[in-house]
Protein backbone atom coordinates (compact mmCIF):
# COMPACT_ATOMS: atom_id res chain seq x y z
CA UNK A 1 110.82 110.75 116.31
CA UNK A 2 107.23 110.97 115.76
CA UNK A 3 104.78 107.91 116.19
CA UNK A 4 101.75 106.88 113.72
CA UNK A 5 99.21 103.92 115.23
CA UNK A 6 97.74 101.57 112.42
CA UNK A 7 94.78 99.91 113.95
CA UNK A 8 94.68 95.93 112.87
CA UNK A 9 92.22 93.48 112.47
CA UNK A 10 93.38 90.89 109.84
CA UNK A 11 90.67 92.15 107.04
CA UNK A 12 91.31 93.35 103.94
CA UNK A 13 90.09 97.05 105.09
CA UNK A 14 92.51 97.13 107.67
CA UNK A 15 95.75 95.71 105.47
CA UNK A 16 94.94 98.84 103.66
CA UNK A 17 94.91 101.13 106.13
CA UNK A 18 98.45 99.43 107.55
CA UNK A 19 99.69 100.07 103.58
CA UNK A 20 98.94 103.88 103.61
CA UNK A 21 100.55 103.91 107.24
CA UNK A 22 103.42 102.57 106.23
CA UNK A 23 104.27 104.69 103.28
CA UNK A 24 103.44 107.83 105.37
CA UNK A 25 105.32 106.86 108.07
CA UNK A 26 108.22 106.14 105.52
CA UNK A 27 107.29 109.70 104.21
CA UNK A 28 107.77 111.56 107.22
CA UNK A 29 110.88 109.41 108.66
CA UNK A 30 109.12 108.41 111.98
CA UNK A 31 108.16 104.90 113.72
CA UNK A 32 104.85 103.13 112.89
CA UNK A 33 103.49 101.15 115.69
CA UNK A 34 100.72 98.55 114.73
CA UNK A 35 97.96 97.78 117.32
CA UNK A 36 95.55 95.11 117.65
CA UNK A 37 92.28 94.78 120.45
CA UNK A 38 91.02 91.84 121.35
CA UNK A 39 87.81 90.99 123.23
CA UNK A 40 86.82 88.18 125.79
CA UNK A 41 84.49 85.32 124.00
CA UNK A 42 81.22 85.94 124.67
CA UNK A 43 79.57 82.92 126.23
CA UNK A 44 76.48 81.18 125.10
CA UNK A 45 73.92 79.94 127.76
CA UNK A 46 74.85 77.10 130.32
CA UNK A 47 77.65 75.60 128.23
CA UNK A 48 80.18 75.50 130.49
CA UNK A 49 83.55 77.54 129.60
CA UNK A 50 87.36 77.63 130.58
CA UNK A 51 87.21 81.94 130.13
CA UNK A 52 91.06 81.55 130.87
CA UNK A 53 91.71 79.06 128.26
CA UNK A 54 89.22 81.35 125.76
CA UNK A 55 90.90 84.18 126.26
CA UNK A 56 94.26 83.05 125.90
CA UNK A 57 93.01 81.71 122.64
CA UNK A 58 91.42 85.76 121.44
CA UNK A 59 94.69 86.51 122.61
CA UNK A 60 96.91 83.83 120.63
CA UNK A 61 94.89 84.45 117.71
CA UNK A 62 95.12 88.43 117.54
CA UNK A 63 98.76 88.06 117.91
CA UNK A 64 98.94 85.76 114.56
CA UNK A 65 96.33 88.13 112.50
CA UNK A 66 99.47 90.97 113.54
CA UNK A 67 102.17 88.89 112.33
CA UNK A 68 100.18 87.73 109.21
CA UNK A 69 99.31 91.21 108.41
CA UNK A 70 102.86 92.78 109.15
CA UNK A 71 104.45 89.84 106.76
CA UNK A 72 102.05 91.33 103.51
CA UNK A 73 103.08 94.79 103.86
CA UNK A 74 106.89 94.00 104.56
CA UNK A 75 109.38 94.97 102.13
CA UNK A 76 107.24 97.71 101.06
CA UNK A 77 108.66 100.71 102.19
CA UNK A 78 111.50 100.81 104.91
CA UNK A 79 109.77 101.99 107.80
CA UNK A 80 110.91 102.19 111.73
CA UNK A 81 108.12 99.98 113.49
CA UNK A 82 107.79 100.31 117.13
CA UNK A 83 106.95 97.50 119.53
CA UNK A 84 103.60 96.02 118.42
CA UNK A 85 100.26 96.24 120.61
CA UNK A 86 98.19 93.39 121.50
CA UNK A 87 95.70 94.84 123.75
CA UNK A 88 92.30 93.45 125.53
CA UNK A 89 90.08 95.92 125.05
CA UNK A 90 86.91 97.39 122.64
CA UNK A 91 88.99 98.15 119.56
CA UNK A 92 87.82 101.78 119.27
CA UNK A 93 88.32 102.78 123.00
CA UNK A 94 91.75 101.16 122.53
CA UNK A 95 93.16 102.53 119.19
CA UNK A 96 91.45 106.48 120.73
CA UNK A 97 93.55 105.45 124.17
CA UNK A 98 96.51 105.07 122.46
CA UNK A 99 95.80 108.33 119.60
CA UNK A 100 96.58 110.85 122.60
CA UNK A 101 100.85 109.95 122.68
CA UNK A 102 100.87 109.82 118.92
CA UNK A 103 100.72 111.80 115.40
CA UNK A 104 98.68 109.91 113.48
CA UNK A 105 96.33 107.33 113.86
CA UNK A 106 95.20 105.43 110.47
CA UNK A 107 92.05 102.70 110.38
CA UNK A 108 90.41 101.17 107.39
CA UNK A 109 86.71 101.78 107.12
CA UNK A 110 85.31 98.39 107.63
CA UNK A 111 86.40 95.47 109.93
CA UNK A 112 86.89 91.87 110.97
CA UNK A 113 88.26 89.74 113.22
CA UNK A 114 89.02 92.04 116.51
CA UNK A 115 86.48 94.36 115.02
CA UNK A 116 83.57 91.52 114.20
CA UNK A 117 80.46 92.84 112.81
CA UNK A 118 81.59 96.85 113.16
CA UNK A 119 81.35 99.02 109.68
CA UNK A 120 81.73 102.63 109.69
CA UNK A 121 79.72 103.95 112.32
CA UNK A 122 81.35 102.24 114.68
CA UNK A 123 85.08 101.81 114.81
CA UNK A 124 86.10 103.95 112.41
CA UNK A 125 82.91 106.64 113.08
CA UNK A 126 83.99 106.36 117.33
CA UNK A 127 87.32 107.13 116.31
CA UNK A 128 86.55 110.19 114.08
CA UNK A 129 84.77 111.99 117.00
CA UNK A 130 87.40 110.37 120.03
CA UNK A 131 90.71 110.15 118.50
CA UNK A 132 92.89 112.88 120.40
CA UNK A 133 95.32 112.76 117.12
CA UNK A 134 94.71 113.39 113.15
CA UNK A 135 92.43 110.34 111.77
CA UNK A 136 92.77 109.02 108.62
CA UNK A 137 90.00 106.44 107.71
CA UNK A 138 90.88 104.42 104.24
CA UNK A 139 87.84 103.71 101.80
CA UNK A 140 88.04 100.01 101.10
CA UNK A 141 87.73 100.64 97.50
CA UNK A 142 88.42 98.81 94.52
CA UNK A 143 91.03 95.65 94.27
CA UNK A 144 94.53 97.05 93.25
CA UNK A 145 93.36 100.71 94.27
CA UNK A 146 97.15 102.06 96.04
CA UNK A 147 95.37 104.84 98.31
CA UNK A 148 99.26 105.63 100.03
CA UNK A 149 100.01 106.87 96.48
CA UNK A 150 98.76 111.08 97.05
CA UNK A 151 98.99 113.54 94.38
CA UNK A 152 96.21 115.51 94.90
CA UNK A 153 94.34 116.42 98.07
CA UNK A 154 90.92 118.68 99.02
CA UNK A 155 90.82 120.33 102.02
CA UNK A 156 87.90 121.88 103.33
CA UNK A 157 87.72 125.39 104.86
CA UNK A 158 84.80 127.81 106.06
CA UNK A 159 87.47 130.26 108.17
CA UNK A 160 86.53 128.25 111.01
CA UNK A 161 89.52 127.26 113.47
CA UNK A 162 89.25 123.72 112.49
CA UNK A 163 89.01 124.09 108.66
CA UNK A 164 92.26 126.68 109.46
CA UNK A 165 93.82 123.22 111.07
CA UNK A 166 92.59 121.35 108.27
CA UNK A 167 94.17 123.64 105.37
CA UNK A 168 97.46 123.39 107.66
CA UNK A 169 97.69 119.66 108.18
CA UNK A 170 96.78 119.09 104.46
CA UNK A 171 99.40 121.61 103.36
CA UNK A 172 102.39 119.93 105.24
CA UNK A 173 100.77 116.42 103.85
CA UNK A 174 100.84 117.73 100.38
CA UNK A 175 104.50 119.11 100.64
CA UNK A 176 105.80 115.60 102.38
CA UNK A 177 104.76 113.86 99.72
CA UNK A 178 104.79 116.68 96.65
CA UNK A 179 101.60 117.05 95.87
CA UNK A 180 98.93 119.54 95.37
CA UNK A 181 96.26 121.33 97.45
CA UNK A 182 92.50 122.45 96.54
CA UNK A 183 91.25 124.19 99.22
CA UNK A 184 87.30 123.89 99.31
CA UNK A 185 85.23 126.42 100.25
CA UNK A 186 81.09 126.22 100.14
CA UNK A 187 79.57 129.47 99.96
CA UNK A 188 75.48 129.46 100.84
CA UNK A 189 73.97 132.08 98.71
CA UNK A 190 71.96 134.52 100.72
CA UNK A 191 69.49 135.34 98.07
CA UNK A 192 69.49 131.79 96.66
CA UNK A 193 66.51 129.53 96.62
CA UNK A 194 63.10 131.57 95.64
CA UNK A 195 64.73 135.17 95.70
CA UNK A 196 64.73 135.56 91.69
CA UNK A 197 61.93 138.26 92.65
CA UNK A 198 65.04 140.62 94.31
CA UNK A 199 67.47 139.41 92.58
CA UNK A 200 66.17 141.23 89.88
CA UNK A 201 67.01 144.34 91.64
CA UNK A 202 69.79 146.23 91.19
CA UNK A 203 69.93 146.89 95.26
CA UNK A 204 69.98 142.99 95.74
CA UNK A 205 71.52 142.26 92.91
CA UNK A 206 74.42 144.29 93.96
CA UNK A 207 74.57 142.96 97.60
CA UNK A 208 75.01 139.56 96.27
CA UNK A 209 78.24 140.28 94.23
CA UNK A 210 79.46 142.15 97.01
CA UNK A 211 79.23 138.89 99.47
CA UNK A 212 80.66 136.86 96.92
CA UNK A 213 83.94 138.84 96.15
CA UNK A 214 84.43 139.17 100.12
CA UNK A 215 84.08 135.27 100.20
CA UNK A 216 86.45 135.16 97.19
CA UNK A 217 89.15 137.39 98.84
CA UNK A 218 88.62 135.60 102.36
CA UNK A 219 89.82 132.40 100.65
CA UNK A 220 92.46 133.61 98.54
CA UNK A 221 94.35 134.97 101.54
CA UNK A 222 93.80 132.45 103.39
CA UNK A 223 95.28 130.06 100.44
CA UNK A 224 98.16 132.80 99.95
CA UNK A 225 99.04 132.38 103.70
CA UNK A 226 99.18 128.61 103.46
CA UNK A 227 100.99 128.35 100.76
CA UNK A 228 103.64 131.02 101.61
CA UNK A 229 104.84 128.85 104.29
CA UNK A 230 105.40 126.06 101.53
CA UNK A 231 107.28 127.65 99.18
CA UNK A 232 106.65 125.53 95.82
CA UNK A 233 103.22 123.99 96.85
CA UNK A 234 100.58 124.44 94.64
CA UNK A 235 97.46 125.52 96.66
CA UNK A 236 94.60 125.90 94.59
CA UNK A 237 91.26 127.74 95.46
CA UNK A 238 87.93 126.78 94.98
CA UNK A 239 84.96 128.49 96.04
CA UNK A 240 81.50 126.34 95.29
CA UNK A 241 78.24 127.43 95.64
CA UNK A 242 75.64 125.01 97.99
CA UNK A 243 73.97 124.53 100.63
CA UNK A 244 75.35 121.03 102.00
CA UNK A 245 79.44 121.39 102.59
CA UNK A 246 79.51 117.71 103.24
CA UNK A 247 78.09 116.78 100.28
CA UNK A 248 79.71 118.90 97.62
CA UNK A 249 83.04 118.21 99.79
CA UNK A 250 82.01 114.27 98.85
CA UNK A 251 81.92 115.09 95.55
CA UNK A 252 84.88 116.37 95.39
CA UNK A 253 87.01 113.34 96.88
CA UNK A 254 85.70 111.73 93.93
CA UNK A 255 88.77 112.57 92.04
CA UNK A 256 91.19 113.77 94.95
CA UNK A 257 93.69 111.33 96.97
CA UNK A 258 92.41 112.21 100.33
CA UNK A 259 90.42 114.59 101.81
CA UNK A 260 90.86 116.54 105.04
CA UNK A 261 88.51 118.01 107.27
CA UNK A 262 88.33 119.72 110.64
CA UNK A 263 86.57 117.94 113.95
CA UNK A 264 84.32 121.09 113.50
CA UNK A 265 83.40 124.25 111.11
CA UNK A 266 81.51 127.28 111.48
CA UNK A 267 80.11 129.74 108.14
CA UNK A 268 79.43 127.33 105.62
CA UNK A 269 79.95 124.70 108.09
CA UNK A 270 77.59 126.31 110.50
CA UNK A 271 74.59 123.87 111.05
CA UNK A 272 77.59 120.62 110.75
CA UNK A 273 79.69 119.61 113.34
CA UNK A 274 81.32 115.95 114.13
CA UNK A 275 79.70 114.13 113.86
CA UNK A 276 78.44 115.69 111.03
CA UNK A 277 80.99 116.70 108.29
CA UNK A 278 83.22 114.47 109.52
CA UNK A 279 80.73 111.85 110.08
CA UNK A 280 79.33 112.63 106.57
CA UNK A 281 82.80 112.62 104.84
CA UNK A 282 84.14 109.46 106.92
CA UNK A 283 80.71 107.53 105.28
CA UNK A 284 80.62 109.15 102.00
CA UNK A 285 84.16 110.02 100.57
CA UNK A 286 85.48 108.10 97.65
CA UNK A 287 89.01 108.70 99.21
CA UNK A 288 90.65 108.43 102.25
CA UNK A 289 90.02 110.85 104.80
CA UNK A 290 91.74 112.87 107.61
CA UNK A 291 89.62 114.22 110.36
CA UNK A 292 92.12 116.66 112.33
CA UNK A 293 90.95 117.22 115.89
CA UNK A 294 91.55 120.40 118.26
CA UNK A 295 94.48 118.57 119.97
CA UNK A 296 97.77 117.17 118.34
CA UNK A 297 100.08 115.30 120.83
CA UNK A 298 103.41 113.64 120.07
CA UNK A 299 104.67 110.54 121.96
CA UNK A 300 107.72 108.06 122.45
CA UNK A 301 108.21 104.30 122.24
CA UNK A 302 110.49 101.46 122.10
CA UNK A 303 111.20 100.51 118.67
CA UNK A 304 112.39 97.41 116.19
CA UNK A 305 112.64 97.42 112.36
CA UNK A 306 110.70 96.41 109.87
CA UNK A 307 111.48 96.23 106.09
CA UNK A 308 115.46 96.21 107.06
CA UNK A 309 115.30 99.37 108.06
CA UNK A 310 117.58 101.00 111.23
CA UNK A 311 115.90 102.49 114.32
């Protein structure tokens, strides 16, 4: 059994993020194990201090915001929930320690308590570019927006190795939970911009249509091989004209469930790399999105119930 690490803070960001990981974890039958970092007081001129007595109190304290957090999200979905984590430690460094024994790691975008004063760009942005397992960062959106409900995700491919692990991860996403896949692809013209001059010769002209049924058929295999090893999915694709892969993949999320990226792309990702895309995407998506690294590890733990659920 599989693990997937919710990162916890006690905000409202992060009670989302621990609702999407628990109905994926419920999704794919394996263990969810919530962890929380706390941080040694900082102290404040000559005031004396008991540091022992502080920190037991960071520590006390984290350990409640887990308990509070894991009381509003039970009885949601019967999920297995390993051991929780109540770790000293910079929240990032600890959640990216603990990605590399586990499937999934899933943070919300912004964050209190154990991650005072840190918005994206920080936790969440470390994360994308450290986490040695598949990131999903949830958009604290709207009140009463249910992000762990997926029926329709965009995946973003250039033909690069990491858009191919994108498509893949998004594909086996969108079958666990039966939805569909549009798989995104940004072609840069190469007479766009102030070409109009050749383009309005036949020799150019030509050439153009040429690159753009090549980029057509590159995609559509690629989709056919995706979705032949999902028999049933719907894989859709969709090849967009632009100059800025990020932002049209932004766009995009506007109306999707999540969106998944690779840690980096080549052709039409070529001048973007994490933190680029990913950086972009993590700061601009209007969904939840999955940042799928070079590395995928599996790990073990000791486990406990949550929801009534058997181990």
């Amino acid at each position: 059994m599989g693990r997937i690490i919710a990162g916890i803070d006690g905000s409202h960001g992060s009670r989302m993020a621990l609702t999407w990981a628990v109905r994926e974890a419920a999704a794919r039958k394996t263990m969810l194990q919530p962890v929380i970092a706390w941080q040694r007081p900082a102290e404040h001129g000559d005031t004396p201090h008991d540091l022992v007595s502080d920190e037991q109190l960071a520590e006390r304290a984290a350990r409640e915001q887990l308990e509070q957090v894991l009381e509003s999200v039970a009885g949601q979905s019967p999920v297995t929930i390993a051991d929780a984590l109540v770790m000293r430690g910079d929240p990032a460094r600890v959640l990216c320690e603990q990605s590399a024994g586990a499937d999934l790691l899933v943070v919300g975008s912004r964050g209190l308590g154990g991650f005072a004063g840190l918005l994206l760009g920080s936790v969440s942005a470390k994360c994308a570019r450290h986490s040695r397992c598949p990131l999903v960062i949830v958009r604290d959106g709207q009140a009463g927006d249910d992000h762990s409900q997926i029926r329709r995700i965009v995946a973003g491919t250039d033909m690069s190795d990491g858009s191919a692990r994108a498509l893949g991860w998004a594909a086996d996403e969108a079958a666990l939970r039966g939805a569909s896949v549009e798989a995104v692809e940004v072609w840069a013209d190469p007479y766009g911009g102030d070409m109009s001059l050749e383009l309005n010769m036949e020799h150019f002209r030509a050439e153009r249509i040429v690159q753009l049924e090549r980029a057509e058929d590159r995609l559509a295999a690629t989709v056919g091989e995706t979705a032949a090893r999902h028999p049933g999915l719907v894989v859709v694709p969709v090849l967009l004209q632009g100059e800025d892969p990020a932002q049209i993949l932004c766009e995009r999320s506007a109306d999707a469930d999540l969106l998944v990226v690779g840690s980096r792309g080549h052709g039409g990702f070529l001048r973007l790399t994490l933190g680029s895309v990913g950086d972009a995407c993590a700061h601009h998506s209007k969904c939840p999105v999955a940042i799928i690294p070079k590395a995928r590890r599996a790990g073990r733990t000791g486990i406990r119930t949550l929801a009534g659920a058997s181990p």
